[in-house]
C-alpha atoms as a PDB file:
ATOM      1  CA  UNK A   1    -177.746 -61.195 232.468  1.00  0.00           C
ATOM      2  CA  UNK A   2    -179.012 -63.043 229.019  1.00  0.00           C
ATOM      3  CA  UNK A   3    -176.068 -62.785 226.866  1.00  0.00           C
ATOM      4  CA  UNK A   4    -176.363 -64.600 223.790  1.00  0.00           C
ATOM      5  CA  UNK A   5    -173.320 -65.446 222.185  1.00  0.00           C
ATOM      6  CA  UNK A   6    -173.586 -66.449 218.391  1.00  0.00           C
ATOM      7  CA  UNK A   7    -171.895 -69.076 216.715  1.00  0.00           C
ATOM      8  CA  UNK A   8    -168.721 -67.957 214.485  1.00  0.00           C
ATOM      9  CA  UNK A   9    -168.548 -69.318 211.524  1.00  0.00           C
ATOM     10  CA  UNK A  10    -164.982 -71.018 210.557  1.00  0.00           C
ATOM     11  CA  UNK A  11    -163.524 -71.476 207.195  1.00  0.00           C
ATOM     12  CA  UNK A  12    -160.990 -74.236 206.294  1.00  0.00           C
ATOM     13  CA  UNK A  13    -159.183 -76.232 203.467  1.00  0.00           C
ATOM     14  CA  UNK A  14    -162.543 -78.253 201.594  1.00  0.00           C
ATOM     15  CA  UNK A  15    -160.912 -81.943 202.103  1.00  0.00           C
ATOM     16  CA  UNK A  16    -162.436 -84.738 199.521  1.00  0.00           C
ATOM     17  CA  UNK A  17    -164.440 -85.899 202.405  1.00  0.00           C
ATOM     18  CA  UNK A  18    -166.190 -82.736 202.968  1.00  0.00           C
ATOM     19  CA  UNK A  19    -167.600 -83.097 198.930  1.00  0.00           C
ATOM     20  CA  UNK A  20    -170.189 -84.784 199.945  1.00  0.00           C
ATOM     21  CA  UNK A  21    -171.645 -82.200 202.326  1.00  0.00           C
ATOM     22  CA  UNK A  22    -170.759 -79.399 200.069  1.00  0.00           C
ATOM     23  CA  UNK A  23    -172.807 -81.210 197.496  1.00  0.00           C
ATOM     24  CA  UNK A  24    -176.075 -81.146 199.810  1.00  0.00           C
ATOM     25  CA  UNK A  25    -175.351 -77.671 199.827  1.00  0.00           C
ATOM     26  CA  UNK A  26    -174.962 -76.704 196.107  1.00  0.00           C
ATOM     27  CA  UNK A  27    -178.061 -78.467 195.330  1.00  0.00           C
ATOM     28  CA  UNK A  28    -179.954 -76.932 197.637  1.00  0.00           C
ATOM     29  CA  UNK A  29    -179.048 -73.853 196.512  1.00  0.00           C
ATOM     30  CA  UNK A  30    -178.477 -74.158 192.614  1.00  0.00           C
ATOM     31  CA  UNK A  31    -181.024 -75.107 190.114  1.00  0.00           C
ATOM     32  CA  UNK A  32    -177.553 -75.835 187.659  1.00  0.00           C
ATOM     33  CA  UNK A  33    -175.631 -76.797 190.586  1.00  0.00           C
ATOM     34  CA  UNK A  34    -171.988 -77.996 190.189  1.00  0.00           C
ATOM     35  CA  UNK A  35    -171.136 -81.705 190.549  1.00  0.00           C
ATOM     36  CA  UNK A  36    -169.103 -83.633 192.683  1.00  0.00           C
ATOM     37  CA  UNK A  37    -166.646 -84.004 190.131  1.00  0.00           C
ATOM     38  CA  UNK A  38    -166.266 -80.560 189.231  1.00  0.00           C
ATOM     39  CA  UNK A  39    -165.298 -79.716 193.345  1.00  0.00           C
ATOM     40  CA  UNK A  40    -162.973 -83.388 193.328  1.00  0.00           C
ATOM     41  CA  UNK A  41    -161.166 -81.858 190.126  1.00  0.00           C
ATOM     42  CA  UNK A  42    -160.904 -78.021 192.102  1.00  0.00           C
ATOM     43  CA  UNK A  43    -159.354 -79.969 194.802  1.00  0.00           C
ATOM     44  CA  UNK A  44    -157.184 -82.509 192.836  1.00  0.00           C
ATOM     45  CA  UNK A  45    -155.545 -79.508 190.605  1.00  0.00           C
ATOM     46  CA  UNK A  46    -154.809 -77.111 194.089  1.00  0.00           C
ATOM     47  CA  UNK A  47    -157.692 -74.346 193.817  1.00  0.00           C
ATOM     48  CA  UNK A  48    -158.095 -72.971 196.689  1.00  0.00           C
ATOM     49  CA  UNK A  49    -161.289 -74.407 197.834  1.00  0.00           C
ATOM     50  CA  UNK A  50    -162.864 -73.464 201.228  1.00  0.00           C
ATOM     51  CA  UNK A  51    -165.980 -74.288 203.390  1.00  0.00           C
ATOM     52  CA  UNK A  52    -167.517 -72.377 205.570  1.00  0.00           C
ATOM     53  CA  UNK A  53    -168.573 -74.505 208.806  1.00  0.00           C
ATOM     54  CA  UNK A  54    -171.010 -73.461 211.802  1.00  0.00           C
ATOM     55  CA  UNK A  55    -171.365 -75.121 214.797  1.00  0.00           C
ATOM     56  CA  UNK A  56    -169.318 -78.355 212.804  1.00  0.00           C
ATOM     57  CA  UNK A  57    -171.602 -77.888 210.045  1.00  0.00           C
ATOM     58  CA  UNK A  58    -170.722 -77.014 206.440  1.00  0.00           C
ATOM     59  CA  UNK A  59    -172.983 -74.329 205.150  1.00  0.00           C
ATOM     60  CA  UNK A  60    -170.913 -72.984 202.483  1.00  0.00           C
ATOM     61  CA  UNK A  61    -167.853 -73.342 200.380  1.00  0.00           C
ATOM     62  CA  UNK A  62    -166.184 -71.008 198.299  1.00  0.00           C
ATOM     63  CA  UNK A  63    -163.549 -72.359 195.115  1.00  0.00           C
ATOM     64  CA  UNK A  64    -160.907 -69.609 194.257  1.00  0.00           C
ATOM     65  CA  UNK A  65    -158.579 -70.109 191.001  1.00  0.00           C
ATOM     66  CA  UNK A  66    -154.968 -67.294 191.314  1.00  0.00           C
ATOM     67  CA  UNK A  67    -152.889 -67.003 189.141  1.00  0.00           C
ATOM     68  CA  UNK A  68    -150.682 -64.218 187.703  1.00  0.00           C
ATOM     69  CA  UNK A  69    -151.508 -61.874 189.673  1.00  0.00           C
ATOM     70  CA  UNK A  70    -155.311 -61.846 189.224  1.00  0.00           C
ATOM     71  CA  UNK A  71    -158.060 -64.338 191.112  1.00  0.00           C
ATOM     72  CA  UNK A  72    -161.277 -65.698 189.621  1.00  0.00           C
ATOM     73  CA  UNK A  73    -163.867 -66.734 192.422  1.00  0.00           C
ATOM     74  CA  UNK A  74    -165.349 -69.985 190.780  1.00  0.00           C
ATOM     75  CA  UNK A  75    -168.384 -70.377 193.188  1.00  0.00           C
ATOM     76  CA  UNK A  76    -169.168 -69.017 196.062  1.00  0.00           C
ATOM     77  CA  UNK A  77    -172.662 -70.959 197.568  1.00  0.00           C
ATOM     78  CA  UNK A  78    -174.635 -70.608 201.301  1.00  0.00           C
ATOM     79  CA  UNK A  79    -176.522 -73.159 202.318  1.00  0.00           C
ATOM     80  CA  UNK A  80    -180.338 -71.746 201.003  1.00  0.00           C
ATOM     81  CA  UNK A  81    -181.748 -72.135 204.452  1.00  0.00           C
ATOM     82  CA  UNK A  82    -179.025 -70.029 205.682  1.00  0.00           C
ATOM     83  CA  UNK A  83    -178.560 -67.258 203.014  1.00  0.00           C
ATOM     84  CA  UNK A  84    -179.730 -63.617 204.394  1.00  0.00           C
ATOM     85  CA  UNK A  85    -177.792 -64.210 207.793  1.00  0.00           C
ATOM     86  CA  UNK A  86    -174.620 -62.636 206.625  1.00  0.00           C
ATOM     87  CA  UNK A  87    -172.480 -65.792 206.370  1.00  0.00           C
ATOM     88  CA  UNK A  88    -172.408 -64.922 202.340  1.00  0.00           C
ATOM     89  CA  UNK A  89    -170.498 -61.551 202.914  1.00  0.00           C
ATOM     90  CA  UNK A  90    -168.389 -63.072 205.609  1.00  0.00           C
ATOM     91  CA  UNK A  91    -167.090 -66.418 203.184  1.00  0.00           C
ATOM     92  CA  UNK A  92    -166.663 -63.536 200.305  1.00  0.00           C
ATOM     93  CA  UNK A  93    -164.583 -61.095 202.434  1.00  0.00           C
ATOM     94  CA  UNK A  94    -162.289 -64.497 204.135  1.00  0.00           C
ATOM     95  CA  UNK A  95    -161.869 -65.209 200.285  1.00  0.00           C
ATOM     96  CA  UNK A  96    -160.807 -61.751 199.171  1.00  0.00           C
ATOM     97  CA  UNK A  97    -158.291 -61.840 202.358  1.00  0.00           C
ATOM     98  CA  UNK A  98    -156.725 -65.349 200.884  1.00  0.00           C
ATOM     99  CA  UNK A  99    -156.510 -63.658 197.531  1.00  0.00           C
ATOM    100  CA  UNK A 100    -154.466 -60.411 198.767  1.00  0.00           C
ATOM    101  CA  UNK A 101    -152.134 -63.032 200.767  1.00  0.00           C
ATOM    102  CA  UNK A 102    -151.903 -64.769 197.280  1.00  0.00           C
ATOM    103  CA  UNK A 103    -150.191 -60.946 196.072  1.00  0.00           C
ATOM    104  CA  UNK A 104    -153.698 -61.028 193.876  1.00  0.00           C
ATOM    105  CA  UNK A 105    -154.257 -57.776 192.427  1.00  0.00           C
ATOM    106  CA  UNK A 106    -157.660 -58.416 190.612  1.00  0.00           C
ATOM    107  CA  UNK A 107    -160.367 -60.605 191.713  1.00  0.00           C
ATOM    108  CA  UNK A 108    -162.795 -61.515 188.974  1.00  0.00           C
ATOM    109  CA  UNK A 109    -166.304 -62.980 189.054  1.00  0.00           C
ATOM    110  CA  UNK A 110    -169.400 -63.755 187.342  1.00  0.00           C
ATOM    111  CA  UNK A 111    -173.465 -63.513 188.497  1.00  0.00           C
ATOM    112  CA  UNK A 112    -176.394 -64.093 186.962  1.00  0.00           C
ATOM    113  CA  UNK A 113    -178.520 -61.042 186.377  1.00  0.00           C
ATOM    114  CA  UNK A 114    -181.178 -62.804 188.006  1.00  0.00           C
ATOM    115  CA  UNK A 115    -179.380 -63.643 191.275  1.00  0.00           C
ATOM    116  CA  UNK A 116    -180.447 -60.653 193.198  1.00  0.00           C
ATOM    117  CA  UNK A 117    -178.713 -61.102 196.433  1.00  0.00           C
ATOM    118  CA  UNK A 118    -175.714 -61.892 194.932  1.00  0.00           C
ATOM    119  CA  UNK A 119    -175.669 -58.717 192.626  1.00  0.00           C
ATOM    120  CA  UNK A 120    -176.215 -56.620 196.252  1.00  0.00           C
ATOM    121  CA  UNK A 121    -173.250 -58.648 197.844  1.00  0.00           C
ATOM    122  CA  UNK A 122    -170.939 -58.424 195.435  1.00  0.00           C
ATOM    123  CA  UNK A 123    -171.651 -54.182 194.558  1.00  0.00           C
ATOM    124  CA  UNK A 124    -171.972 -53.518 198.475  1.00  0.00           C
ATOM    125  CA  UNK A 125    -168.265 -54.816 198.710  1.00  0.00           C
ATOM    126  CA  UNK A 126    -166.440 -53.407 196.524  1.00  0.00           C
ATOM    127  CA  UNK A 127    -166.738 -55.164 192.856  1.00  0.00           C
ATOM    128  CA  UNK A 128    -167.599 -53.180 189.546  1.00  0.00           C
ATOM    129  CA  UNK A 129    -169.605 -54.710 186.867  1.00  0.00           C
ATOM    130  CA  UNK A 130    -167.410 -55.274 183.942  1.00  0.00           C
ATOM    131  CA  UNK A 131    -168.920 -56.786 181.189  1.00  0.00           C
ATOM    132  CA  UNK A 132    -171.191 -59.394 180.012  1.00  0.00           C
ATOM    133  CA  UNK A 133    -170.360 -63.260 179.174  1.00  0.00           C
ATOM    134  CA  UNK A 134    -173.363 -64.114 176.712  1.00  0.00           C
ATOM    135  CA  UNK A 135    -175.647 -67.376 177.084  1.00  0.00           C
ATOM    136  CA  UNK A 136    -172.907 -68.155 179.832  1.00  0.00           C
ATOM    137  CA  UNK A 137    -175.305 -70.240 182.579  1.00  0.00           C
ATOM    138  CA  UNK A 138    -177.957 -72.853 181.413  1.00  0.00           C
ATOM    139  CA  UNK A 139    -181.203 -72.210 181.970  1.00  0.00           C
ATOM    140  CA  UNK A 140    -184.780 -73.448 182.156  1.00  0.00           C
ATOM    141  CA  UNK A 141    -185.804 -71.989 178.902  1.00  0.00           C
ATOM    142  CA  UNK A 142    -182.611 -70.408 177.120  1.00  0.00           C
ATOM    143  CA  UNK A 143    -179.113 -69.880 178.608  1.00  0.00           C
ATOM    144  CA  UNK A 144    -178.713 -67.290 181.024  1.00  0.00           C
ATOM    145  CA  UNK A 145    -175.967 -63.946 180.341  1.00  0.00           C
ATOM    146  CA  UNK A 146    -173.628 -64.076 183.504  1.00  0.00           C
ATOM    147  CA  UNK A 147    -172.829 -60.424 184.565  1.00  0.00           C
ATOM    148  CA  UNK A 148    -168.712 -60.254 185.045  1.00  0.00           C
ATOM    149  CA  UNK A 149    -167.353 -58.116 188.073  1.00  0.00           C
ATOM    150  CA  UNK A 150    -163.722 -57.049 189.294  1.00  0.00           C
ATOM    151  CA  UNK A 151    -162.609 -55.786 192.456  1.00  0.00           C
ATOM    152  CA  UNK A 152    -158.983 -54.069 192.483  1.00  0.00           C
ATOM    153  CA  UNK A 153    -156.965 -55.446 195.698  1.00  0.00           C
END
């Protein structure tokens, strides 16, 4: 018998000392990519910020601001090499778990347009497309419209 057994992926608390990973990740997957401030600040104010490790590895992290009542997913990243193995849709769906634990009853997020993949993942589970923030991401050229979405918990 040649059972394979697959890795599972574990998410945890992102500690400081995990920014520095994370940050291999965002760049690698981001052309805009947050800095390492931006995740230090997440972390310093209580966000709920996550990684997603495999094998002892980060390849991805997930920031989550609740308040109210409601959620807003701040970034949600895969490691590029890694994207299109399913370890997006599992780091979303641990994240909308810790949301309904948090008594959230709307989970908001934004996309670019552009970012196909992410557009499938986030309709396929669940989340309608809201509304429009205009110039919201920088771009190349011109600023980019992020797409809002909402899923009802």
């Amino acid at each position: 018998m040649n059972a394979r057994v697959e890795p599972m992926p574990v998410l945890r608390r992102m500690r400081a000392d995990d920014v520095e990973r994370v940050m291999v990740v965002e760049v690698g997957a981001y052309p805009f990519p947050w800095t390492d401030g931006i995740f230090r600040d997440c972390i310093r104010v209580g966000y709920g910020c996550w990684v997603l490790e495999l094998e002892g590895t980060v390849v991805g992290h997930a920031v989550l601001a609740m308040a109210a009542g409601e959620a807003h997913l701040l970034n949600l990243t895969v490691e590029a090499g890694r994207q299109g193995q399913g370890l997006g849709r599992f780091l979303l769906r641990q994240i909308v778990e810790r949301a309904r634990f948090g008594a959230v009853e709307t989970l908001f997020l934004e996309a670019r347009p552009s970012n196909l993949a992410a557009l499938h993942l986030y309709r396929s589970e669940g989340f309608d497309h809201i509304g429009t923030r205009p110039r919201y991401y920088p771009g190349e050229q011109e600023r980019e419209d992020a797409w809002v979405f909402s899923l009802r918990l």
